[in-house]
C-alpha atoms as a PDB file:
ATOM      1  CA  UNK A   1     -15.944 -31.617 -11.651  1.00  0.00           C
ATOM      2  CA  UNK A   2     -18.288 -33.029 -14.537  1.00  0.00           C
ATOM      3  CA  UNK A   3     -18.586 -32.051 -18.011  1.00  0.00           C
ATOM      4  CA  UNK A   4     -20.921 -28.856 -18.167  1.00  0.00           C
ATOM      5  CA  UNK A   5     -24.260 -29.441 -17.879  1.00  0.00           C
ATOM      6  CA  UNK A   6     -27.769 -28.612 -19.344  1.00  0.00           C
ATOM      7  CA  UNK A   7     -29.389 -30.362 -16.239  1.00  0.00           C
ATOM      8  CA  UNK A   8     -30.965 -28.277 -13.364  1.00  0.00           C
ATOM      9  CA  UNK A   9     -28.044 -26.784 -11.297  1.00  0.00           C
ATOM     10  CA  UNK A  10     -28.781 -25.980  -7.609  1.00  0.00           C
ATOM     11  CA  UNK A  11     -28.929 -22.704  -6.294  1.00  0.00           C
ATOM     12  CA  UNK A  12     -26.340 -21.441  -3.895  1.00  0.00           C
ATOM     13  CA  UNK A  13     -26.072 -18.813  -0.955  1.00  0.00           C
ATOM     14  CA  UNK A  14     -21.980 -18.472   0.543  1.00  0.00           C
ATOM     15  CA  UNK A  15     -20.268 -16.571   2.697  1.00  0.00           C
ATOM     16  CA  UNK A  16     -18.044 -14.655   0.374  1.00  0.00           C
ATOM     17  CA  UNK A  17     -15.447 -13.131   2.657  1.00  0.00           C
ATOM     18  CA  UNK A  18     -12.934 -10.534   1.941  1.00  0.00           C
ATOM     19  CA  UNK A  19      -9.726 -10.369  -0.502  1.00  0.00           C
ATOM     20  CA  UNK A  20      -7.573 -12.034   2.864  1.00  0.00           C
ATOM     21  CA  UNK A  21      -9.963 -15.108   2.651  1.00  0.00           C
ATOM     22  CA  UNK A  22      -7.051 -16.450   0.272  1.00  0.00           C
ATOM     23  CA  UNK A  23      -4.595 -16.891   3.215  1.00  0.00           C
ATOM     24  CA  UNK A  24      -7.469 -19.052   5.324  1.00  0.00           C
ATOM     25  CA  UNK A  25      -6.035 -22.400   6.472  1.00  0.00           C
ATOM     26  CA  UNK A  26      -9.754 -23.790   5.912  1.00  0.00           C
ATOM     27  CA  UNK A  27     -11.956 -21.835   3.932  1.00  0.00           C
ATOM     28  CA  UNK A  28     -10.765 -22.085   0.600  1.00  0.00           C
ATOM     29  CA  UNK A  29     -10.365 -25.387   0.689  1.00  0.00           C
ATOM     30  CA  UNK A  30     -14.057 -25.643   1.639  1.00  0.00           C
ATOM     31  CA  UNK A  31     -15.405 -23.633  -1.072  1.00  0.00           C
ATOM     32  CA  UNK A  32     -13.145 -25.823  -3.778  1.00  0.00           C
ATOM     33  CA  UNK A  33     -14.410 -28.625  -2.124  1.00  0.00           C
ATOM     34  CA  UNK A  34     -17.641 -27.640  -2.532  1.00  0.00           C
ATOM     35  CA  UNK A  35     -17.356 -26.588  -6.471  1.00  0.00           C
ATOM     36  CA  UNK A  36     -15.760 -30.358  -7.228  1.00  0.00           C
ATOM     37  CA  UNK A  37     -19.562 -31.782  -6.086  1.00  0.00           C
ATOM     38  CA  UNK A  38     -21.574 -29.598  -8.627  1.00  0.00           C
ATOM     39  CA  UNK A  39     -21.986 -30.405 -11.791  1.00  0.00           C
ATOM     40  CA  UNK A  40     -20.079 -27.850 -14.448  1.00  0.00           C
ATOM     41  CA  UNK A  41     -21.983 -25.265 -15.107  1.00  0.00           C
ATOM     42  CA  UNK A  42     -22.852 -23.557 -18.245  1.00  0.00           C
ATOM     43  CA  UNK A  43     -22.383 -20.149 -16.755  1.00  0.00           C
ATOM     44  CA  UNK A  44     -22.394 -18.610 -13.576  1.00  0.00           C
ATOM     45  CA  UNK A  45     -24.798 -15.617 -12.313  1.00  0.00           C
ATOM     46  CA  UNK A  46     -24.214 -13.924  -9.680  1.00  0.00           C
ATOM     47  CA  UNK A  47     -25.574 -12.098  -6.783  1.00  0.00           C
ATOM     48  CA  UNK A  48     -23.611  -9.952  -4.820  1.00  0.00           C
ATOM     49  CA  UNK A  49     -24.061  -8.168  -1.300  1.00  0.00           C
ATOM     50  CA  UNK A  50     -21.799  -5.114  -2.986  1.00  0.00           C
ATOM     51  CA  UNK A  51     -23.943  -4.267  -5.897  1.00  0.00           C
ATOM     52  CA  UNK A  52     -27.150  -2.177  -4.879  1.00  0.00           C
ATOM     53  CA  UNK A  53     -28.497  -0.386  -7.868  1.00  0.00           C
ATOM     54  CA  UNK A  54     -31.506  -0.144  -9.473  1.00  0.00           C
ATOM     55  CA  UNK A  55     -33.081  -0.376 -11.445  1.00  0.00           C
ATOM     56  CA  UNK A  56     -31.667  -3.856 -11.366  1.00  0.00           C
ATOM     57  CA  UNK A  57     -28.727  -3.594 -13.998  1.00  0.00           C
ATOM     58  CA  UNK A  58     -26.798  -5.928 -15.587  1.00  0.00           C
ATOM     59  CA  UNK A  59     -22.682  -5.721 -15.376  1.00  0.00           C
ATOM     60  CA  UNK A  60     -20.012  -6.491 -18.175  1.00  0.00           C
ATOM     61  CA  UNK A  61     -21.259  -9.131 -20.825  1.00  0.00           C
ATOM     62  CA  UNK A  62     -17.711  -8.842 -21.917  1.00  0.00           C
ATOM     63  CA  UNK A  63     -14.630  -9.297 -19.509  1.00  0.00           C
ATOM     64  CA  UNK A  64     -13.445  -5.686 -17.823  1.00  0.00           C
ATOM     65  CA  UNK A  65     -11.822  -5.151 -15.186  1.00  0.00           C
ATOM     66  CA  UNK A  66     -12.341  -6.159 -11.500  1.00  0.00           C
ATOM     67  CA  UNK A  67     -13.797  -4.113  -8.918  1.00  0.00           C
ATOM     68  CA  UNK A  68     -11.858  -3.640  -6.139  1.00  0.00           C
ATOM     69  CA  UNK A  69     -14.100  -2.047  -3.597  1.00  0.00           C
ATOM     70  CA  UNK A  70     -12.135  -2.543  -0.520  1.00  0.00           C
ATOM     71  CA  UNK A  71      -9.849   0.017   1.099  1.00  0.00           C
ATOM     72  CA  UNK A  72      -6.422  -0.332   3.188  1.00  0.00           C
ATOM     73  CA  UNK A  73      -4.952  -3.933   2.176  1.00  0.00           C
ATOM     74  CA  UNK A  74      -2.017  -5.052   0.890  1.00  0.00           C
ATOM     75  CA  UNK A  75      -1.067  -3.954  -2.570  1.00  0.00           C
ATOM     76  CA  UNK A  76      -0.918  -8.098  -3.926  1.00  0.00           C
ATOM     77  CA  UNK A  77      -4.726  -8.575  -3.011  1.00  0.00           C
ATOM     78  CA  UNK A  78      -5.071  -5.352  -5.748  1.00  0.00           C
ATOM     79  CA  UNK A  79      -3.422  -7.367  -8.378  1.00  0.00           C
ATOM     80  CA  UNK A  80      -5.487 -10.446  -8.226  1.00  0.00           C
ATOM     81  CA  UNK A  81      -7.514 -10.813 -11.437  1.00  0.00           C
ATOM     82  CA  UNK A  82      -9.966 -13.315 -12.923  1.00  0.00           C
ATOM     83  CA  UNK A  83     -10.263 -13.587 -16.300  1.00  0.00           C
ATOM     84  CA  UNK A  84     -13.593 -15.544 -16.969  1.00  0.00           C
ATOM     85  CA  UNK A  85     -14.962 -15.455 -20.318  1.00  0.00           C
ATOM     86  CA  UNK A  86     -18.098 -12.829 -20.839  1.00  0.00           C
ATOM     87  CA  UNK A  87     -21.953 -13.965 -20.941  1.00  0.00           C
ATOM     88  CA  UNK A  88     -23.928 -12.119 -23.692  1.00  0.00           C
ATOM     89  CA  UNK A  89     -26.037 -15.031 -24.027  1.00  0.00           C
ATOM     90  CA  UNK A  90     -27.073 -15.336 -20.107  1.00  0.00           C
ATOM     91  CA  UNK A  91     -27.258 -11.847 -19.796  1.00  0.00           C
ATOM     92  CA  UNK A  92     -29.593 -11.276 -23.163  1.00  0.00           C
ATOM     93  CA  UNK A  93     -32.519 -14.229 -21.051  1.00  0.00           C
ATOM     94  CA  UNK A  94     -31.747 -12.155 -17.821  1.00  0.00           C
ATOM     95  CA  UNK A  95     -33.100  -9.116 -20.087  1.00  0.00           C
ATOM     96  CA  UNK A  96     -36.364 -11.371 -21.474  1.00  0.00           C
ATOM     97  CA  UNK A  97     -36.776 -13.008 -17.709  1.00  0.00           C
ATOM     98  CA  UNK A  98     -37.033  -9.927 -15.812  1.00  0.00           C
ATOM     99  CA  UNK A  99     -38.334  -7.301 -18.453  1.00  0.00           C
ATOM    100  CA  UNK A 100     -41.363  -9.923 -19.618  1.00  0.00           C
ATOM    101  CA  UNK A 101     -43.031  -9.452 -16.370  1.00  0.00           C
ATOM    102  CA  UNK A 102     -42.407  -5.320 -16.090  1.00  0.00           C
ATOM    103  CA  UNK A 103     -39.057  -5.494 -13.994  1.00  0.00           C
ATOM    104  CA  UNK A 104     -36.770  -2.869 -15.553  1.00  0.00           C
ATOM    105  CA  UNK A 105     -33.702  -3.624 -16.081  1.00  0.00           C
ATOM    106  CA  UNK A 106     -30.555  -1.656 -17.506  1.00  0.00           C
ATOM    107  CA  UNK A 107     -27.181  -2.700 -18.597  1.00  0.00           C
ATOM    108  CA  UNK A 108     -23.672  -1.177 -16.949  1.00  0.00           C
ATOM    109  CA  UNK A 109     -21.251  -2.218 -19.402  1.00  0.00           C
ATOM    110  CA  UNK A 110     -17.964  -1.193 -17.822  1.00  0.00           C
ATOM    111  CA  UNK A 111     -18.606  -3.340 -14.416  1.00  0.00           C
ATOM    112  CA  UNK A 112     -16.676  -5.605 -13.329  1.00  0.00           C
ATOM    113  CA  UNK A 113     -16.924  -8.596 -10.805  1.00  0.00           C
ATOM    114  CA  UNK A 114     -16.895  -6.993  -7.542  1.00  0.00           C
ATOM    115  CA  UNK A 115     -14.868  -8.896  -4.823  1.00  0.00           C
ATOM    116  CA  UNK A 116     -18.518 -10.397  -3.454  1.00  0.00           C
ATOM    117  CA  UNK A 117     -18.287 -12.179  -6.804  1.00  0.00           C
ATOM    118  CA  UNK A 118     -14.661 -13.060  -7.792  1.00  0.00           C
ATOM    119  CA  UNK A 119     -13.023 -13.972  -4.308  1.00  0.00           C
ATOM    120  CA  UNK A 120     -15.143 -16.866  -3.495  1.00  0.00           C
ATOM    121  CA  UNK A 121     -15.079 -17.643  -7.617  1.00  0.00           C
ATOM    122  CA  UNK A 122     -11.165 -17.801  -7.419  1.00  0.00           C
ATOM    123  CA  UNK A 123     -11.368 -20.127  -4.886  1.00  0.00           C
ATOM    124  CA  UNK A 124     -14.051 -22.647  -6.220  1.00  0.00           C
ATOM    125  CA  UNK A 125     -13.068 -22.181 -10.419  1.00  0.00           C
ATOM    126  CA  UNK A 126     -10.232 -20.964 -10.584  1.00  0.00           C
ATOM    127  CA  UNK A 127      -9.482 -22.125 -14.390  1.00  0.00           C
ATOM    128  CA  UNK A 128     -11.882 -18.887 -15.011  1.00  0.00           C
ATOM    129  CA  UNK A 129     -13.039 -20.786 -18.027  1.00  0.00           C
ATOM    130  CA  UNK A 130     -17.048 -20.569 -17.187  1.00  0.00           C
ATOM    131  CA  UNK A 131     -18.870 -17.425 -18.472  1.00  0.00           C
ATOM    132  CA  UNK A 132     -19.736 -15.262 -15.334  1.00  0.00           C
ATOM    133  CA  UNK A 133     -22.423 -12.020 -14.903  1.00  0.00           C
ATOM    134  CA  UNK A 134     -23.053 -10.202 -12.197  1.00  0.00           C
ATOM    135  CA  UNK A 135     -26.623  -8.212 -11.749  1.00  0.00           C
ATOM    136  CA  UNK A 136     -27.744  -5.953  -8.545  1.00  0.00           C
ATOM    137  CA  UNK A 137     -29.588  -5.857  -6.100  1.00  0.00           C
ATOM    138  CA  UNK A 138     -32.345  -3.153  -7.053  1.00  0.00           C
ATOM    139  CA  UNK A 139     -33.826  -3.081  -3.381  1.00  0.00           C
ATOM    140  CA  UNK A 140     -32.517  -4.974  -0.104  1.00  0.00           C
ATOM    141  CA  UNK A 141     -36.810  -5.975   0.051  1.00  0.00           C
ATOM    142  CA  UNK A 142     -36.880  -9.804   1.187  1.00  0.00           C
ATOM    143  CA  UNK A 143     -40.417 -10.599  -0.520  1.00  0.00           C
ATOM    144  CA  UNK A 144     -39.059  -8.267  -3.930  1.00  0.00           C
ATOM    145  CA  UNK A 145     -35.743 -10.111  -3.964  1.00  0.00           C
ATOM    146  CA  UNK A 146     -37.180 -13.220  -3.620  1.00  0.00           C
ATOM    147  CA  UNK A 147     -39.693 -12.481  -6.599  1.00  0.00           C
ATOM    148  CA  UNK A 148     -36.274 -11.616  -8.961  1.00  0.00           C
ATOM    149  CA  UNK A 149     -35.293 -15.322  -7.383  1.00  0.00           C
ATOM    150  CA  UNK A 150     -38.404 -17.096  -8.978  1.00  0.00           C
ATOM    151  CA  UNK A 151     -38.256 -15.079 -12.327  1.00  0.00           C
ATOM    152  CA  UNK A 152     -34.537 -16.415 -12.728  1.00  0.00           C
ATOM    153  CA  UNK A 153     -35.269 -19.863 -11.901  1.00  0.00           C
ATOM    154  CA  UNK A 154     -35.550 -20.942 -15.471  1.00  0.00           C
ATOM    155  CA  UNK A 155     -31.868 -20.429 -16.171  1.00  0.00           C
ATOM    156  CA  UNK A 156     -31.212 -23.492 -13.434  1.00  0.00           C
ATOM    157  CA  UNK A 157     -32.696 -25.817 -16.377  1.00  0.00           C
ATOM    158  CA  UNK A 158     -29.699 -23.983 -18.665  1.00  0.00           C
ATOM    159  CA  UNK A 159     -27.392 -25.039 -16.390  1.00  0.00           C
ATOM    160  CA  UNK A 160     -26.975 -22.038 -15.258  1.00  0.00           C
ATOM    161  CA  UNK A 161     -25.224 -21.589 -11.497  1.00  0.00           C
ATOM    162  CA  UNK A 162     -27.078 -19.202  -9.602  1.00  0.00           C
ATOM    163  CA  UNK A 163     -25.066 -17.516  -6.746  1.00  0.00           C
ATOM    164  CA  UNK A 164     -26.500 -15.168  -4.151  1.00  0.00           C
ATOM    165  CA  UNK A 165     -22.873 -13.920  -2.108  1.00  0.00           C
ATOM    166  CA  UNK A 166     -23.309 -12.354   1.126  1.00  0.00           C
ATOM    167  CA  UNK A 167     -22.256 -13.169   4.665  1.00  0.00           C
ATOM    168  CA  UNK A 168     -24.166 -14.963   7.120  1.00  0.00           C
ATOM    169  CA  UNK A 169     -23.355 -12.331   9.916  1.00  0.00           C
ATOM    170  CA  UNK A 170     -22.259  -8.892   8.928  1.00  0.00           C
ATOM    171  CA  UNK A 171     -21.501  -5.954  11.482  1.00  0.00           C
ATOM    172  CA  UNK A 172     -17.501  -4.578  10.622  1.00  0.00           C
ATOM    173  CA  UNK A 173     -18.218  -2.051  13.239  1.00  0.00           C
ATOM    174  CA  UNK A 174     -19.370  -4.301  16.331  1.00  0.00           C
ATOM    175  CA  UNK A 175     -16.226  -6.376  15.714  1.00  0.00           C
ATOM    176  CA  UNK A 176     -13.928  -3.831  16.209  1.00  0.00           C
ATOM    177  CA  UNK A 177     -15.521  -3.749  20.162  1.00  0.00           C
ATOM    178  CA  UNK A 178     -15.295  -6.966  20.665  1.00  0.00           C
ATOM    179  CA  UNK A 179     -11.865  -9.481  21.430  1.00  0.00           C
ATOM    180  CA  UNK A 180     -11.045 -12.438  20.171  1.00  0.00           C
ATOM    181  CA  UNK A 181     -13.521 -14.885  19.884  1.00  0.00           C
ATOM    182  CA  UNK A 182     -17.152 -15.338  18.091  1.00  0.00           C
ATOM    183  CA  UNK A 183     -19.484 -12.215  19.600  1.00  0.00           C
ATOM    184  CA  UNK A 184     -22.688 -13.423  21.210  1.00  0.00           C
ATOM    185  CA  UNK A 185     -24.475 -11.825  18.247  1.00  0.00           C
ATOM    186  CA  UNK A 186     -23.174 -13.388  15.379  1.00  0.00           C
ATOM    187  CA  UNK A 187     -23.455 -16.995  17.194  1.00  0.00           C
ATOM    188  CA  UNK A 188     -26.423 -16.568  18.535  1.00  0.00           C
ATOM    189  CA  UNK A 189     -28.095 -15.157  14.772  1.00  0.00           C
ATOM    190  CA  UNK A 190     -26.372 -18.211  12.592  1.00  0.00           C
ATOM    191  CA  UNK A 191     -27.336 -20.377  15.263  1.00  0.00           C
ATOM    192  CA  UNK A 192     -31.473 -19.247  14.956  1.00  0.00           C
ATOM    193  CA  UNK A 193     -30.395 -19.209  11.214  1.00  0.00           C
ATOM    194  CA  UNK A 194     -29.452 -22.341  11.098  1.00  0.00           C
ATOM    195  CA  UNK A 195     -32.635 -23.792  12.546  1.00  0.00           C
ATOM    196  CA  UNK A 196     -34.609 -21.947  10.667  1.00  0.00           C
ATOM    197  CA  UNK A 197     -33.501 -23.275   7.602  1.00  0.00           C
ATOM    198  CA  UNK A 198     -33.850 -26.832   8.803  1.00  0.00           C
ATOM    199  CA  UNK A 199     -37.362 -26.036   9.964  1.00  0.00           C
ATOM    200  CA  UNK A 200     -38.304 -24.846   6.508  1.00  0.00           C
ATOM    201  CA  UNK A 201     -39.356 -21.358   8.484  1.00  0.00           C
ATOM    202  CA  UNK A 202     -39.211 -19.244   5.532  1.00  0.00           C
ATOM    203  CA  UNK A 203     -41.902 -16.789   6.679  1.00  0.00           C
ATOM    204  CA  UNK A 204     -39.406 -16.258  10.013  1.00  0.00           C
ATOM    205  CA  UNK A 205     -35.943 -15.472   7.557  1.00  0.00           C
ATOM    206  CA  UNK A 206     -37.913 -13.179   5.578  1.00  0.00           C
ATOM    207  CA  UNK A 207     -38.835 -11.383   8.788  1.00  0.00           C
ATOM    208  CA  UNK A 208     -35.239 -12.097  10.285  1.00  0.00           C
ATOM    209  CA  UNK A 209     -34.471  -8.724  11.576  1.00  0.00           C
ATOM    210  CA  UNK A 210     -37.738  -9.188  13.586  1.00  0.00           C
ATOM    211  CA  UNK A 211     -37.659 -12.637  14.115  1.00  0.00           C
ATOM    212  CA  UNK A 212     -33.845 -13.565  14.818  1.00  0.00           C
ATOM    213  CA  UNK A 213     -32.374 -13.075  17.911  1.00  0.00           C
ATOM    214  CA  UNK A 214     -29.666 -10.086  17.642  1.00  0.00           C
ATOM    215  CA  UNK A 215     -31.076  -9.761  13.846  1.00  0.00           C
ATOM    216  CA  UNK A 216     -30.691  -5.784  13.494  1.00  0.00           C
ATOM    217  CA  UNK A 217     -27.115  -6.479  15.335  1.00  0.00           C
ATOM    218  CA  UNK A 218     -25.779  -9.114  13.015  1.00  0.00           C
ATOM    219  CA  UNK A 219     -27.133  -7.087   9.949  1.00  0.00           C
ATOM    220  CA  UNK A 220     -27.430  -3.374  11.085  1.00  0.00           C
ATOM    221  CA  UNK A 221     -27.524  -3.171   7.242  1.00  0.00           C
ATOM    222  CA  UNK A 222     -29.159  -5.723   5.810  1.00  0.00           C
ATOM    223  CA  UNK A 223     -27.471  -6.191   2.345  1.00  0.00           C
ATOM    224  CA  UNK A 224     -24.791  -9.234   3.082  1.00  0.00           C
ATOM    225  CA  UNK A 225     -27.811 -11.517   4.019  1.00  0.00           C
ATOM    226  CA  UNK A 226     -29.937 -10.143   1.052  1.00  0.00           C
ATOM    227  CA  UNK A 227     -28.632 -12.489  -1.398  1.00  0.00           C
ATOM    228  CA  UNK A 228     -29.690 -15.758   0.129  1.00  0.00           C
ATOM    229  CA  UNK A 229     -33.915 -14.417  -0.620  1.00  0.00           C
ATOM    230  CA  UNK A 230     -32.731 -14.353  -4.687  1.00  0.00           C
ATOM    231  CA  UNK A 231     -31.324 -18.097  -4.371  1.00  0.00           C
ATOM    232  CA  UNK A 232     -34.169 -18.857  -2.082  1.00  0.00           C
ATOM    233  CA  UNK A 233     -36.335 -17.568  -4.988  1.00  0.00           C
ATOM    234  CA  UNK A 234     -34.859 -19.604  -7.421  1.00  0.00           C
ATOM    235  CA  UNK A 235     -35.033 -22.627  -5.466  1.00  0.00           C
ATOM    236  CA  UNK A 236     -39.301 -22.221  -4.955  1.00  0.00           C
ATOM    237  CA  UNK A 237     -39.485 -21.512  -8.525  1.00  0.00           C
ATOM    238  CA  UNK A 238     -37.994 -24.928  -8.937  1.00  0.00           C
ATOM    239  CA  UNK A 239     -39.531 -26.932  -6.625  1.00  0.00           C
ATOM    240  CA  UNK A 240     -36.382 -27.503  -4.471  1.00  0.00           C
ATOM    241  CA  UNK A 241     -36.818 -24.420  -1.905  1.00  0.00           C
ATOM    242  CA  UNK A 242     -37.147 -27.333   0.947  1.00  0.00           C
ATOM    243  CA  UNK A 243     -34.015 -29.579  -0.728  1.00  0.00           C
ATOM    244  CA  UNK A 244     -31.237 -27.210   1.318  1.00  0.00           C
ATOM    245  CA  UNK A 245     -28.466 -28.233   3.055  1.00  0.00           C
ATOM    246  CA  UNK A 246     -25.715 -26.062   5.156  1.00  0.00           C
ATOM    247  CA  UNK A 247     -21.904 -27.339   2.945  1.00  0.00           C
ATOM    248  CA  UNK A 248     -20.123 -24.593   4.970  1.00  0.00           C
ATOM    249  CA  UNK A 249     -20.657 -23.136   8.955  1.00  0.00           C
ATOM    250  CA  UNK A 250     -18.317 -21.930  11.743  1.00  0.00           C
ATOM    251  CA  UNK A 251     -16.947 -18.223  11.714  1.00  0.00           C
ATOM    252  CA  UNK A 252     -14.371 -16.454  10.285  1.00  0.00           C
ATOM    253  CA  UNK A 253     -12.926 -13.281  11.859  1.00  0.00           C
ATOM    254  CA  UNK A 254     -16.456 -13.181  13.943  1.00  0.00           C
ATOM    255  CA  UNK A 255     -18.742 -13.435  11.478  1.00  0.00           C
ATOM    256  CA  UNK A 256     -20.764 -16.317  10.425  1.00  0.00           C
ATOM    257  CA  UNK A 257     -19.217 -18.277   7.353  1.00  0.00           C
ATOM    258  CA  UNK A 258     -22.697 -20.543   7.003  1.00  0.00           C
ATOM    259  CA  UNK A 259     -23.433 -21.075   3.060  1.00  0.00           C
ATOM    260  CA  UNK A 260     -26.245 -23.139   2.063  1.00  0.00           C
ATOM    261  CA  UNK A 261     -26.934 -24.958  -1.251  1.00  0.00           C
ATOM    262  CA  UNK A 262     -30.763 -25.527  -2.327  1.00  0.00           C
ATOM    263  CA  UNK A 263     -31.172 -28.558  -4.731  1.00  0.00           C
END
């Protein structure tokens, strides 16, 4: 990876997975992979599918400790930590960006990076040594999420890494009906997904649960592919919403593992 930067940084949806993600043959490898080709950033904000509050707040600007919203795995994926230094700076122009226009915003100082944020971060820096924030999602709206997208865009010309972490596919409950193997749903959704984004169709993924085939099945809640409207925000915003690429597809466990990096 290159010395940090003050140059535009692209914008970034992933995958994030769950704490197990660790023991992949494949997908951490992919995601450090993917973290060599950027250039350094100057901090890291992100995004992530297990945060809704509102109105949109702002986590830890110092380090606490990690959020460990999961339930029922093995006691070592409980002791995992990530140390990464605190942003007071980012999160002070997240303040000016959102409040200037009316957006409230409020600060949570005792959370932590949930696992939406640190388990893909442990995988693509894992020397912790870039300032990270976390904000939420204050509605799972596609147009309003996109809005908070274009609003953050400045920070890109910071250097500033902004991360939207969801999943491409997301339905726990279907997969524990199905066998082995990738559903119909989830293939058939990241497949439509996947054109989409290569068509530039951004009217159709902001109307995905209407427009996608198996949409409301592959998200019967619709917060995992939420993120990916606040990168595709801050991509418009800077001119590079049509610059995207797929770095990551297949499945993992089911579920669709496409991430997609705009600039």
């Amino acid at each position: 990876m290159s010395a940090t930067t003050s140059e535009r940084m692209p914008a970034l949806y992933l995958s994030h997975g769950a704490p197990p993600l660790a023991d992949d043959p494949v997908w951490p490898g992919q995601l450090a992979a993917w973290s060599a080709d950027l250039p350094r950033p100057t901090a890291i904000l992100m995004v992530s599918a297990h945060w809704e509050e509102a109105p949109l707040a702002v986590g830890a600007v110092r380090p606490v400790p990690l959020v460990y919203d999961f339930w029922g795995f093995p006691e070592h994926y409980y002791r995992v930590t990530y140390d990464a230094p605190g942003a007071p700076a980012l999160a002070e122009s997240v303040r000016k960006l959102l409040r200037a226009p009316g957006t409230p915003v409020q600060d949570i100082p005792d959370r932590g990076l949930d696992h939406g944020a640190y388990v893909p971060l442990v995988e693509m820096f894992p020397a912790a040594d870039i300032p990270v924030l976390q904000i939420s999602m204050p509605t799972l709206d596609p147009v309003r999420l996109m809005d908070i997208g274009r609003k953050l865009a400045p920070l890109r010309d910071e250097g500033v890494l902004i991360v939207g972490s969801g999943f491409f596919t997301h339905n726990l409950a279907a997969l524990r009906h199905t066998g082995a193997g990738v559903p119909s749903w989830s293939s058939e959704f990241d497949d439509w997904g996947r054109q989409a984004l290569e068509a530039r169709d951004w009217d159709g993924l902001l109307d995905f649960l209407d427009k996608a085939p198996a949409g409301r099945y592959a998200h019967p809640r619709t917060e995992h592919f939420a993120p990916l409207f606040v990168t595709m925000g801050a991509a418009e915003a800077g001119g590079e919403l049509d610059a995207q690429r797929s770095v990551i597809d297949g499945f993992w466990l089911g579920m669709a593992k496409r991430s997609v990096q705009f600039g």
